[in-house]
N, C-alpha and C. Protein backbone atom coordinates (compact mmCIF):
# COMPACT_ATOMS: atom_id res chain seq x y z
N UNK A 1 -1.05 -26.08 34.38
CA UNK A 1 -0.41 -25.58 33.18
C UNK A 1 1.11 -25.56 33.39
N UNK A 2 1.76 -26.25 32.76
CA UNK A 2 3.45 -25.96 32.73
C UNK A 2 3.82 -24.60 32.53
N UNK A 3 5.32 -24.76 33.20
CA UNK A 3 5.80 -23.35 33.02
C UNK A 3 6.20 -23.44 31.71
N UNK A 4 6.37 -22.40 30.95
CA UNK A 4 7.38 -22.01 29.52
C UNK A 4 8.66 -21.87 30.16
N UNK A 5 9.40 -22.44 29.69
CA UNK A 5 10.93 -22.02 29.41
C UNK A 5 11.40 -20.97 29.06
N UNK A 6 12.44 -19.89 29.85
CA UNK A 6 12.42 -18.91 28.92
C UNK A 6 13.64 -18.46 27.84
N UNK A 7 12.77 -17.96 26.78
CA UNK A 7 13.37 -18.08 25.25
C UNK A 7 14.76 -17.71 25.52
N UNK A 8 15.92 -18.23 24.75
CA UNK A 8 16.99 -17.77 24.45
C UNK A 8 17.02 -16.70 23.36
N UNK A 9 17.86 -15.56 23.71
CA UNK A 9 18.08 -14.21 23.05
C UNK A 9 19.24 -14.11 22.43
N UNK A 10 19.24 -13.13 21.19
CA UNK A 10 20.79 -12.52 21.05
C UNK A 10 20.79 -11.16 21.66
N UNK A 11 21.51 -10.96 22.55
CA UNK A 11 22.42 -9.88 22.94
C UNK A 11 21.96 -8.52 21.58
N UNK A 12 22.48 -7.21 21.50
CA UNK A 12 22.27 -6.60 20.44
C UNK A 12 24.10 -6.45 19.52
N UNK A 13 24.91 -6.96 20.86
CA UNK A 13 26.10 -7.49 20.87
C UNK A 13 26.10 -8.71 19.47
N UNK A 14 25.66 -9.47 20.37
CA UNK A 14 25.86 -10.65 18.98
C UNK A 14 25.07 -10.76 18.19
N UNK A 15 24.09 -9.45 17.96
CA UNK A 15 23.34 -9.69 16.65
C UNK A 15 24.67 -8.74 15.14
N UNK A 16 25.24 -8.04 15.91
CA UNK A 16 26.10 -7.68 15.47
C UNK A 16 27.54 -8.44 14.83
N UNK A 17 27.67 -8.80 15.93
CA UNK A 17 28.70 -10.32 15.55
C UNK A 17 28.08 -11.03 14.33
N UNK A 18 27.17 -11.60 14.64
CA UNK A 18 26.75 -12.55 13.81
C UNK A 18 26.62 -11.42 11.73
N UNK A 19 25.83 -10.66 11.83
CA UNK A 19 25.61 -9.99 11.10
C UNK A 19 27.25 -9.48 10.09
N UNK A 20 28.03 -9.30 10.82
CA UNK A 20 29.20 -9.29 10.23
C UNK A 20 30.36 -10.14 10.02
N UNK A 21 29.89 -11.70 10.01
CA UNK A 21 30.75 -12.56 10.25
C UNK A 21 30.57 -12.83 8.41
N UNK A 22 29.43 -12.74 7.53
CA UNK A 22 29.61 -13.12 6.46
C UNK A 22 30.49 -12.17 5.23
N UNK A 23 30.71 -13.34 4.50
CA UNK A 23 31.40 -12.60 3.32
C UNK A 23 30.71 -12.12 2.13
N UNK A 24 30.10 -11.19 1.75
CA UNK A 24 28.92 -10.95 0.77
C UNK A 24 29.32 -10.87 -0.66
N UNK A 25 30.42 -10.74 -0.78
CA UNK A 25 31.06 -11.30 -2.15
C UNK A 25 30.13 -12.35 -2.99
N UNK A 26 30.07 -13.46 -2.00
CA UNK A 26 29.61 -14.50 -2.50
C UNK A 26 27.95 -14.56 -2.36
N UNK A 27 27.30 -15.34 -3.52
CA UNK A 27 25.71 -15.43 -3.58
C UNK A 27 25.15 -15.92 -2.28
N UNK A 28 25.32 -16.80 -1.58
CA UNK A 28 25.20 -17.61 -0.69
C UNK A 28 25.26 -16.80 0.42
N UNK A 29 26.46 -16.07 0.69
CA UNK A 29 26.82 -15.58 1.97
C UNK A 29 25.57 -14.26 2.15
N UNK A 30 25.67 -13.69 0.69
CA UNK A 30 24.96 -12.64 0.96
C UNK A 30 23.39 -12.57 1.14
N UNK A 31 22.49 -13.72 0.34
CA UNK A 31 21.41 -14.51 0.64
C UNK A 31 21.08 -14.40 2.19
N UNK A 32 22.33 -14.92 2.75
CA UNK A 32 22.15 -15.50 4.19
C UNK A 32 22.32 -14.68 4.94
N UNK A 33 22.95 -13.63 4.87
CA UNK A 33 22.86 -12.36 5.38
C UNK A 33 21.75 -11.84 5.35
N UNK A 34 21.08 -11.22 4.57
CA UNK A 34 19.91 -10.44 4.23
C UNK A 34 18.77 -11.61 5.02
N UNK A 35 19.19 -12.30 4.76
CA UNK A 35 17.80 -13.53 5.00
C UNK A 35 17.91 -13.47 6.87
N UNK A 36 19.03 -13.44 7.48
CA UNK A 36 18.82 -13.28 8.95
C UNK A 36 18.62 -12.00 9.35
N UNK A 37 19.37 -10.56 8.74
CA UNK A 37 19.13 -9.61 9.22
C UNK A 37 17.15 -9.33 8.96
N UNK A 38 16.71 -10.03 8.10
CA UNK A 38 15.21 -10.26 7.80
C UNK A 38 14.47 -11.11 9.20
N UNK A 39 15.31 -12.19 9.19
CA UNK A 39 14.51 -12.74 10.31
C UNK A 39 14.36 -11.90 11.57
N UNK A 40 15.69 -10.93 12.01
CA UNK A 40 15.64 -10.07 13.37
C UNK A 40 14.48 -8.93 13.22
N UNK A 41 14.54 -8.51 12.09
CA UNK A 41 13.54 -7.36 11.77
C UNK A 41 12.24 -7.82 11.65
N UNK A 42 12.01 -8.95 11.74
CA UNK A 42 10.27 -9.47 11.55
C UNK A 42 9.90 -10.13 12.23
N UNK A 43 10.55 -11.39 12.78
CA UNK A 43 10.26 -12.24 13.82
C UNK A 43 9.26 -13.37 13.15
N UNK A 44 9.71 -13.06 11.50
CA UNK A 44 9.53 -14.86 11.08
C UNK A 44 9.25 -15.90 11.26
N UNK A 45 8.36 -16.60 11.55
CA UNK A 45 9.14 -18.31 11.62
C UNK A 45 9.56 -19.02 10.22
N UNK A 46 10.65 -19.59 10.76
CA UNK A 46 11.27 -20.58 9.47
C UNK A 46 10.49 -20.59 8.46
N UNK A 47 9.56 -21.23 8.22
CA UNK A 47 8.17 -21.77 6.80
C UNK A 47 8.15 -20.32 6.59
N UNK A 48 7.94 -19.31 7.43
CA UNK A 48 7.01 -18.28 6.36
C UNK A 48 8.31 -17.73 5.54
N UNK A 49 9.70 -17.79 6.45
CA UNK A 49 10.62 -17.51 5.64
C UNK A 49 10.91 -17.74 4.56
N UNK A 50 11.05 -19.12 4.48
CA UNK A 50 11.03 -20.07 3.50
C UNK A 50 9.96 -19.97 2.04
N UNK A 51 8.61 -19.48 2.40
CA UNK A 51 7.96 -19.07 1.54
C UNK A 51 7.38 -18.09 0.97
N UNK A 52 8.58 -17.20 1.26
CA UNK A 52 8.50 -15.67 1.39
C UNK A 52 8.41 -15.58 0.14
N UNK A 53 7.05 -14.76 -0.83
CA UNK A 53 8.03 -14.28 -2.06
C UNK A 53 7.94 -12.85 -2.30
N UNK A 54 8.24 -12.52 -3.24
CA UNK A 54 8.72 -11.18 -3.54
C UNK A 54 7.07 -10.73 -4.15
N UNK A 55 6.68 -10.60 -4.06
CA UNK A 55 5.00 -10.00 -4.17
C UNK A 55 4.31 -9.48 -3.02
N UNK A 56 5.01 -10.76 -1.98
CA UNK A 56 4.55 -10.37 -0.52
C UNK A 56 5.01 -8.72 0.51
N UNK A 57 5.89 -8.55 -0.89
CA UNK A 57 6.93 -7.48 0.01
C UNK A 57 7.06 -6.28 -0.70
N UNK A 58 6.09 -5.00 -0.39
CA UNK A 58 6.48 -4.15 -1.36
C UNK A 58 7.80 -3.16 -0.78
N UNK A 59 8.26 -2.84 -1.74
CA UNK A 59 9.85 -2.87 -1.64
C UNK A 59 9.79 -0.78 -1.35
N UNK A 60 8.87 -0.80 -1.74
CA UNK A 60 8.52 1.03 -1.24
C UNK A 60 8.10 1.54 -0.21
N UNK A 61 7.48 0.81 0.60
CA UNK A 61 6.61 0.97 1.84
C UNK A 61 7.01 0.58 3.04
N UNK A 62 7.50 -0.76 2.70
CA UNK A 62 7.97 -1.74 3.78
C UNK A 62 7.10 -2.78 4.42
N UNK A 63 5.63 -2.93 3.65
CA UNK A 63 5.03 -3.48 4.29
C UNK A 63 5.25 -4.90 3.53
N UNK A 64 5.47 -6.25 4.57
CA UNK A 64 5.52 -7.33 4.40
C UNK A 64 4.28 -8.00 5.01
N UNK A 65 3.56 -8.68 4.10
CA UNK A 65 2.76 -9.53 4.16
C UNK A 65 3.09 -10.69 4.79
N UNK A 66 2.49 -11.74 5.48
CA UNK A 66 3.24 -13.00 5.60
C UNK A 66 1.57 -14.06 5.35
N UNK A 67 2.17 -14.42 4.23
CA UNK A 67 0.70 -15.05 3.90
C UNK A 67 0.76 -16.32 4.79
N UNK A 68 -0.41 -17.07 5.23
CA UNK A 68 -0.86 -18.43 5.37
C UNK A 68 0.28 -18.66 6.35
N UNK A 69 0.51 -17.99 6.94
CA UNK A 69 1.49 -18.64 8.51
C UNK A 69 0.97 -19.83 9.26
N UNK A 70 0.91 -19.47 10.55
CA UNK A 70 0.90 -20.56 11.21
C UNK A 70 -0.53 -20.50 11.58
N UNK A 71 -1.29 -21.97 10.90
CA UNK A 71 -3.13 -21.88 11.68
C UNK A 71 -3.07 -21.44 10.44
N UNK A 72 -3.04 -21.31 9.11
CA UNK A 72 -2.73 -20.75 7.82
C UNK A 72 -3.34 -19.37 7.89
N UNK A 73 -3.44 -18.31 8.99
CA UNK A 73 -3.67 -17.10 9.70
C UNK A 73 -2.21 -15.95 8.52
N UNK A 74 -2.92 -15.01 7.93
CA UNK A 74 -1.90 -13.69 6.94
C UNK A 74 -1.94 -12.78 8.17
N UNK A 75 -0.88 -12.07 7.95
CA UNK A 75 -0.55 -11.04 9.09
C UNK A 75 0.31 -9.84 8.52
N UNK A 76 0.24 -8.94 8.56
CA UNK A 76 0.92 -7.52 7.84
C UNK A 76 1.90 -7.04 8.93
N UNK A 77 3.03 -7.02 8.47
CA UNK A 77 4.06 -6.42 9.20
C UNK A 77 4.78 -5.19 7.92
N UNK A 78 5.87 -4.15 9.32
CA UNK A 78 6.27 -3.47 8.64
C UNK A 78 7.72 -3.51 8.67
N UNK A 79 8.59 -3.52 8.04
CA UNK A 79 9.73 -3.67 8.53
C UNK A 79 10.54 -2.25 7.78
N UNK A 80 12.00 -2.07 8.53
CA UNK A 80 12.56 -0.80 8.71
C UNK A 80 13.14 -0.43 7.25
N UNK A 81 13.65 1.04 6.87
CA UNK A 81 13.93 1.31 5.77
C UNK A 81 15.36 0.40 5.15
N UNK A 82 16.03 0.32 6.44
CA UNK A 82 18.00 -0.15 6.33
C UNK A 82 17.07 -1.72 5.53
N UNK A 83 16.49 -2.05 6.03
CA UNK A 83 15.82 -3.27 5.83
C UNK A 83 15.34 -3.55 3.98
N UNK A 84 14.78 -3.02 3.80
CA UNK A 84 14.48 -2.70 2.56
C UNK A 84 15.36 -2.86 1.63
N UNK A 85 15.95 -1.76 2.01
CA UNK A 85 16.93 -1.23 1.42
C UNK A 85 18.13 -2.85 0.87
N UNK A 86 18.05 -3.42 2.20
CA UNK A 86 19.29 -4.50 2.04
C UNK A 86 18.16 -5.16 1.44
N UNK A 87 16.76 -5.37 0.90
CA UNK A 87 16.06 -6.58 0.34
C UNK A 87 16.08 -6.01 -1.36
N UNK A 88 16.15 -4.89 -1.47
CA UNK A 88 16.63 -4.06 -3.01
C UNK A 88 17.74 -4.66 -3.68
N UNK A 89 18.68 -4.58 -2.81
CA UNK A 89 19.88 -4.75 -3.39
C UNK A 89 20.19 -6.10 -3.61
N UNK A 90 19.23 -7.07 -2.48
CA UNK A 90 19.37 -8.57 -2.69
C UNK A 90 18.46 -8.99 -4.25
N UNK A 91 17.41 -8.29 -4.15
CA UNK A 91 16.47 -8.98 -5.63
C UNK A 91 17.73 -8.43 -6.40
N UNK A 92 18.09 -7.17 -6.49
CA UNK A 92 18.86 -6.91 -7.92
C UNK A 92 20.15 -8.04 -8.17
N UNK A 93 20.60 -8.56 -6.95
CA UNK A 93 21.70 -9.46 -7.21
C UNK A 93 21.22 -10.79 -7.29
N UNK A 94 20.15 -11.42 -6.87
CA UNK A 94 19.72 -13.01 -7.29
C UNK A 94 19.11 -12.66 -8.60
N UNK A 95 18.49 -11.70 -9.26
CA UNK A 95 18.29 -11.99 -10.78
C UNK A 95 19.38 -11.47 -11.50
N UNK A 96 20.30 -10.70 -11.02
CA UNK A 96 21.56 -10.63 -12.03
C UNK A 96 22.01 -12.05 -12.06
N UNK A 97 22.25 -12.76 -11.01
CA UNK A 97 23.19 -13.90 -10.76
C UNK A 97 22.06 -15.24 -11.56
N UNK A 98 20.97 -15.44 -11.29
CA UNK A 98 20.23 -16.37 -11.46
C UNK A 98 18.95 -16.08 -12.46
N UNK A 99 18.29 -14.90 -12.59
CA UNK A 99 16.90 -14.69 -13.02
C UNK A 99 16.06 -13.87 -11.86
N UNK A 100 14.38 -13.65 -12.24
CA UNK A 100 13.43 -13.34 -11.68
C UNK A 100 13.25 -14.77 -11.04
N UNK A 101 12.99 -14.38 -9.65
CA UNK A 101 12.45 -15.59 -8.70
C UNK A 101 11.29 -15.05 -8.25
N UNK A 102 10.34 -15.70 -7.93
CA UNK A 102 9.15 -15.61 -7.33
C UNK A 102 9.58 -15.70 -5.49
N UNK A 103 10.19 -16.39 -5.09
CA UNK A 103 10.50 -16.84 -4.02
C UNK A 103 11.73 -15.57 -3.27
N UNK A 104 11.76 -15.06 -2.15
CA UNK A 104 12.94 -13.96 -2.39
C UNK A 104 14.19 -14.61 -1.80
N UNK A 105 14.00 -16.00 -0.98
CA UNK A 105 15.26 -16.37 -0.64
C UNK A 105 15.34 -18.04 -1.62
N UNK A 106 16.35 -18.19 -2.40
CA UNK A 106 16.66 -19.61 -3.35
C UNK A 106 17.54 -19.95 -3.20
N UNK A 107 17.92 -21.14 -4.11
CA UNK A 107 19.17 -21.47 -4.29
C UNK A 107 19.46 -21.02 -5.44
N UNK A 108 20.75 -21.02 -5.57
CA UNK A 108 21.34 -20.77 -7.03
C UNK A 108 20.37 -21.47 -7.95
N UNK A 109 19.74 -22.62 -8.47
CA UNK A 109 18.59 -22.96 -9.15
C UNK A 109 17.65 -22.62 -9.07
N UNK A 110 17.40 -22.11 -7.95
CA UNK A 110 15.76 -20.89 -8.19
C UNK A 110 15.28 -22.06 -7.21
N UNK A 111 15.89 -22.96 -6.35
CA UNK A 111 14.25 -23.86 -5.67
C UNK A 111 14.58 -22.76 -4.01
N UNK A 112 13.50 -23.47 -3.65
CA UNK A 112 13.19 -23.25 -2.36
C UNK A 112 14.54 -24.03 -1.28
N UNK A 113 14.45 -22.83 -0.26
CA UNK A 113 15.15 -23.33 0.63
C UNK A 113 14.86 -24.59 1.32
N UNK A 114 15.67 -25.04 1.94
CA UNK A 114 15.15 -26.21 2.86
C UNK A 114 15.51 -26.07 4.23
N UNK A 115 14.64 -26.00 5.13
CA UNK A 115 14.76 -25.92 6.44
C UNK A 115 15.52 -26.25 7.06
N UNK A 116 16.05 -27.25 7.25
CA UNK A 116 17.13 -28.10 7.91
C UNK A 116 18.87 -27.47 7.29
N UNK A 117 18.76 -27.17 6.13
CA UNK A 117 20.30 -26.56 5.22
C UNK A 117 19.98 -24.78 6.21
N UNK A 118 18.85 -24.31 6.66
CA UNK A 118 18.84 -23.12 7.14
C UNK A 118 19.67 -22.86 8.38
N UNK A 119 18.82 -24.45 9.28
CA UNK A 119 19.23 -24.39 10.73
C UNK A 119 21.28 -24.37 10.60
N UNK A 120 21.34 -25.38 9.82
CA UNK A 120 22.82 -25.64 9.76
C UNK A 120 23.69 -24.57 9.46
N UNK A 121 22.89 -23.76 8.71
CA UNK A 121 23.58 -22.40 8.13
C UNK A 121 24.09 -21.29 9.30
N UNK A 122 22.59 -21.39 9.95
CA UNK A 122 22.63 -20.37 11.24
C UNK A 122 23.22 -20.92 12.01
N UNK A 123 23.58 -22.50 12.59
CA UNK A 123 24.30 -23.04 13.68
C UNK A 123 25.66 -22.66 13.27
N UNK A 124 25.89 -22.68 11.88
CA UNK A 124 27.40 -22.90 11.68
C UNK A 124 27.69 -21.20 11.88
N UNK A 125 27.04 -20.56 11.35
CA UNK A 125 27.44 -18.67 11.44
C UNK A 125 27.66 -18.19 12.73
N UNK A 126 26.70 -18.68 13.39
CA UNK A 126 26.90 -18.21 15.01
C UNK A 126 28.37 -18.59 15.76
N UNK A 127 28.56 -19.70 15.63
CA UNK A 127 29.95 -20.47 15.83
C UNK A 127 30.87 -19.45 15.38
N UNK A 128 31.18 -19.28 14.47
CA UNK A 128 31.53 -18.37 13.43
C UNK A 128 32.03 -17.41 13.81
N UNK A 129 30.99 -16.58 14.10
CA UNK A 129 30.88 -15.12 14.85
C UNK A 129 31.17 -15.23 16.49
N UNK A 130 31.22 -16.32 17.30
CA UNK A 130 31.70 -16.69 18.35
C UNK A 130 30.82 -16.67 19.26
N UNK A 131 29.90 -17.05 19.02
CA UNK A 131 28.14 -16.88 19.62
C UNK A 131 28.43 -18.30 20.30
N UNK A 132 28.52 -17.81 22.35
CA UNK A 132 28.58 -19.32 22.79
C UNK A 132 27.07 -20.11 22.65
N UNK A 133 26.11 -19.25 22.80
CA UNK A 133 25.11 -19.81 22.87
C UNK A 133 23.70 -20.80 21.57
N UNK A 134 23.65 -21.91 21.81
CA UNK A 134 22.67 -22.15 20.97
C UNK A 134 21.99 -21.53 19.73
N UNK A 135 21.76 -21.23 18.26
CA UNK A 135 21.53 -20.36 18.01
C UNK A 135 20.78 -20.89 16.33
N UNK A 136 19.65 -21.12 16.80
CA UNK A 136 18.62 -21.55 15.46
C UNK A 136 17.35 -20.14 14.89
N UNK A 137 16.89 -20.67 13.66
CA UNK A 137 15.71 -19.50 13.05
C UNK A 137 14.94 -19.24 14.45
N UNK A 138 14.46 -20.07 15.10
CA UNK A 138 13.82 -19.46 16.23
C UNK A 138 14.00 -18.80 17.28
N UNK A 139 15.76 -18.69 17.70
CA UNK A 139 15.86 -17.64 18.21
C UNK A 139 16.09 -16.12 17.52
N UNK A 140 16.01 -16.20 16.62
CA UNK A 140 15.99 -14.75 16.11
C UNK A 140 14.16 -14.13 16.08
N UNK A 141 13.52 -15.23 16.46
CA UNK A 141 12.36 -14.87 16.56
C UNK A 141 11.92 -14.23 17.97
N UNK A 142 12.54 -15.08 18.73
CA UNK A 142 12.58 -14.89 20.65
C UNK A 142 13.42 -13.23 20.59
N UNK A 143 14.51 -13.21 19.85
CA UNK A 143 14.94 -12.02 19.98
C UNK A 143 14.32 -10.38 19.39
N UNK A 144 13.73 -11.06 17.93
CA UNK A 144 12.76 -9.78 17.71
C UNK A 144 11.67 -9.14 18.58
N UNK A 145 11.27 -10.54 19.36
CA UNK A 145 9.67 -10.06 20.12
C UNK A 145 10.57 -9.66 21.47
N UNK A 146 11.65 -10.04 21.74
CA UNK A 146 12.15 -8.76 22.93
C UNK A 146 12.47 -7.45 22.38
N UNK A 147 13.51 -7.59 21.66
CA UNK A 147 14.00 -6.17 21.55
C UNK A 147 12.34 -5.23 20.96
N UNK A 148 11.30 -5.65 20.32
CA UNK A 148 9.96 -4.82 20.01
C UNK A 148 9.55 -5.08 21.63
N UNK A 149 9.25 -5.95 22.23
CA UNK A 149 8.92 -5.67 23.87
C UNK A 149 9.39 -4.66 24.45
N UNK A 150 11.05 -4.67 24.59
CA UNK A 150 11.81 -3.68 25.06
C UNK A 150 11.35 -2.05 24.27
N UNK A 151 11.36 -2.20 23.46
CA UNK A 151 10.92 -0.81 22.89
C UNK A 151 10.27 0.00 22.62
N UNK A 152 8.91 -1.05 22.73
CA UNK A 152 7.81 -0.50 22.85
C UNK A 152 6.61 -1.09 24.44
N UNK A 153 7.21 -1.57 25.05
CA UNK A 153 6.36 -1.68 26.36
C UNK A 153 5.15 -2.45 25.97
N UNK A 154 4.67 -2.80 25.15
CA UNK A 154 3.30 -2.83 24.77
C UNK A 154 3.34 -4.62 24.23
N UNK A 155 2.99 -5.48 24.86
CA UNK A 155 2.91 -7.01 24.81
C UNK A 155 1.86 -7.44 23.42
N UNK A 156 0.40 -6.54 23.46
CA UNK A 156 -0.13 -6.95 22.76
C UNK A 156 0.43 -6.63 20.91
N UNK A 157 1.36 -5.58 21.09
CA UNK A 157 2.02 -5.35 19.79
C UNK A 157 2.98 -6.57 19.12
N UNK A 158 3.65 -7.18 20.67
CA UNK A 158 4.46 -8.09 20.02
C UNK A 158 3.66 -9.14 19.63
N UNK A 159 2.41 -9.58 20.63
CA UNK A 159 1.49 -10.53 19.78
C UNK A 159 0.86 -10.39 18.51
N UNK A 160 0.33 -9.46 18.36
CA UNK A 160 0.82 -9.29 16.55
C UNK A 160 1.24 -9.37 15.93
N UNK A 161 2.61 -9.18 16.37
CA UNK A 161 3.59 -9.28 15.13
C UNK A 161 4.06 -10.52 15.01
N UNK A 162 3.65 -11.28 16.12
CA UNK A 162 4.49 -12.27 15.92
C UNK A 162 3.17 -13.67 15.53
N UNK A 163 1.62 -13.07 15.38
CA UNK A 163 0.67 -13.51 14.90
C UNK A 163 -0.02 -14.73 15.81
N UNK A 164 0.29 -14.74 17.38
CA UNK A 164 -0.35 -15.00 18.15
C UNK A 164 -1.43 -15.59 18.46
N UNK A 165 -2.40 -15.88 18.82
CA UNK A 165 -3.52 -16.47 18.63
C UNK A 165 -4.02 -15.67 20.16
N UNK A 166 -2.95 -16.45 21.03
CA UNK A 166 -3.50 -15.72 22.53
C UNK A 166 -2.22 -15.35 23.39
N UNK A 167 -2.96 -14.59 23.86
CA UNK A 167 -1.63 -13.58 24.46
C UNK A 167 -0.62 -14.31 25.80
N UNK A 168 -1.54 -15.73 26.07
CA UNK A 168 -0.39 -16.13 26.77
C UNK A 168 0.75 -16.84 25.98
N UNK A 169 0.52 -16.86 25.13
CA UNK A 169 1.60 -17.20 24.21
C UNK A 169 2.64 -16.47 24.08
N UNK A 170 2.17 -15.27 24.15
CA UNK A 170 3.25 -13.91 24.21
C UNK A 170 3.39 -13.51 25.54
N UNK A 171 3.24 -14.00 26.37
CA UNK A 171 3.55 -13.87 27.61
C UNK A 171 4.59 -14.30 27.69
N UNK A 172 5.44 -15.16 27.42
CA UNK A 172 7.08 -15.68 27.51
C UNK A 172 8.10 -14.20 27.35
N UNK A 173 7.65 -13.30 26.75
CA UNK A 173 8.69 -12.36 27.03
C UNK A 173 8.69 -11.32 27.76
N UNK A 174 7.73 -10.99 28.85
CA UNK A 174 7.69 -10.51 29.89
C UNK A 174 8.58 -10.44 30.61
N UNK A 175 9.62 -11.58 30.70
CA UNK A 175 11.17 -11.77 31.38
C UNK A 175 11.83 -10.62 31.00
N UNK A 176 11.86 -9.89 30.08
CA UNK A 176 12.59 -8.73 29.63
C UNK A 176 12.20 -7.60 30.45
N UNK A 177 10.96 -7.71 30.50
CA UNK A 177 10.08 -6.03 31.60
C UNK A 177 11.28 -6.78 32.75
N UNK A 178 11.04 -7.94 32.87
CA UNK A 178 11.04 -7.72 34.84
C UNK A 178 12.53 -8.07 34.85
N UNK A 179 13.28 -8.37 34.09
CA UNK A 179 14.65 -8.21 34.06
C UNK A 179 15.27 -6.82 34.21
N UNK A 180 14.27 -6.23 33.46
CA UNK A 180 14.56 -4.42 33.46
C UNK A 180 13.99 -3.51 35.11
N UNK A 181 12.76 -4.48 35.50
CA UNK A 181 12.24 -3.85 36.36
C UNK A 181 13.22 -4.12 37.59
N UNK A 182 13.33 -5.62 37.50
CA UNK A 182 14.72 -5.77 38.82
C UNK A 182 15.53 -4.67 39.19
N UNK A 183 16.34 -4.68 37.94
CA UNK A 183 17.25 -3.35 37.26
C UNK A 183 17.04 -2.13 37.89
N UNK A 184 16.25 -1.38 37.79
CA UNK A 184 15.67 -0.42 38.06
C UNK A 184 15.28 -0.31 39.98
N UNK A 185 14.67 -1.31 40.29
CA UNK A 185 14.42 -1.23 41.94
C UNK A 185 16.06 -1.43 42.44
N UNK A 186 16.97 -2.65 41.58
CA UNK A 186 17.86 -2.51 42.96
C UNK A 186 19.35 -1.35 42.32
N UNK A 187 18.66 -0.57 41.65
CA UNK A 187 19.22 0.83 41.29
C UNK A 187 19.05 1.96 41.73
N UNK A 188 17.65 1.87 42.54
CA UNK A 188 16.98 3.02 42.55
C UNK A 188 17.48 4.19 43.35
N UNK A 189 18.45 3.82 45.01
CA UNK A 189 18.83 4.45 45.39
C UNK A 189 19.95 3.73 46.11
N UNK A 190 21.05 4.27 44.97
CA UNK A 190 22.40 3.83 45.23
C UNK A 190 23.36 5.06 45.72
C-alpha cells in the first residue's frame, strides 16, 4: 500500500489572512468570502459546494445537509452560529442583488459555479493575502478535518464529517496528534 502524502494546511494564521483579504462591497468578493469561510467550517468538497442549495441548509439550526456527495452517499453536518449568521446575510444580499436562487453560491445570472473559475479564485486570494503556500478548495478541506482532529481528539468524528467510507482514509490526519504528541514529549521536562 503507498504512503499518503501529507495534506497541506492553513495555519489558523492564514485562515485569517486569507478571510480578510476580500472586499465585500462587491457581489463577487462577498460570495467568495462566505463561500470559503463555508468551506473551513464544513470541510466540503468542491461539487458538493458547488451544488449546495439553500433547502439543504436550514438557516435556524445550522444543520447542513450535503446531498449525493461523493459515492452519491448524503451526510448531515452542523456548522457554527458566526457561520450562519454570515450565510443570512449572504441569501439576503444575492436576492436583493439578483433574485431567489435555488443554488446558495451563483453568478450574478443565477448559474452555477464552475469549478475551475473557483480554484482560480482561491489561488488568486491566497496570493493576495500572502499565503506562500499552495492553496486550492481542497485544502480548506485538509484544514477543517485538522483543526476538528485537533479539537476534538476523536478521528472517527472527522470521518464523518468529512463522509468517509473507511477510516483509513481519515487516517492522513493523524500527523496533527503526533505533531502535537512530539510537542509535548520533547517539552515535557525542560
Amino acid at each position: 500500500m503507498a504512503k499518503r502524502k501529507i495534506p497541506e494546511v492553513l495555519t489558523e494564521k492564514e485562515q485569517d489572512q486569507l478571510i480578510a483579504v476580500f472586499n465585500v462591497r462587491y457581489f463577487n468578493s462577498f460570495r467568495n468570502r462566505t463561500m470559503i469561510k463555508l468551506f473551513l467550517a464544513s470541510g466540503l468538497r468542491l461539487s458538493e459546494m458547488i451544488n449546495l442549495r439553500w433547502r439543504d441548509i436550514n438557516l435556524m439550526t445550522g444543520q447542513l445537509k450535503v446531498v449525493e456527495g461523493k459515492g452519491d452517499k448524503d451526510r448531515i453536518l452542523w456548522i457554527s452560529d458566526s457561520i450562519v449568521e454570515e450565510l443570512r446575510i449572504w441569501k439576503v444580499n444575492q436576492s436583493e442583488k439578483i433574485g431567489i436562487c435555488n443554488f446558495v453560491f451563483t453568478t450574478k445570472s443565477k448559474n452555477k459555479l464552475d469549478a475551475r473559475n473557483i480554484r482560480r479564485m482561491v489561488a488568486e486570494y491566497s496570493i493576495k493575502a500572502g499565503i506562500v503556500k499552495k492553496v486550492s478548495p481542497h485544502t480548506f478541506r485538509h484544514t477543517f478535518a485538522s483543526d476538528l482532529l485537533r479539537a476534538t481528539k476523536n478521528i472517527r468524528l472527522v470521518q464523518k464529517a468529512l463522509g468517509h467510507e473507511d477510516l483509513s482514509t481519515t487516517m492522513i490526519y493523524t500527523h496533527i496528534v503526533d505533531e502535537e504528541f512530539e510537542d509535548a514529549l520533547k517539552n515535557l521536562r525542560r
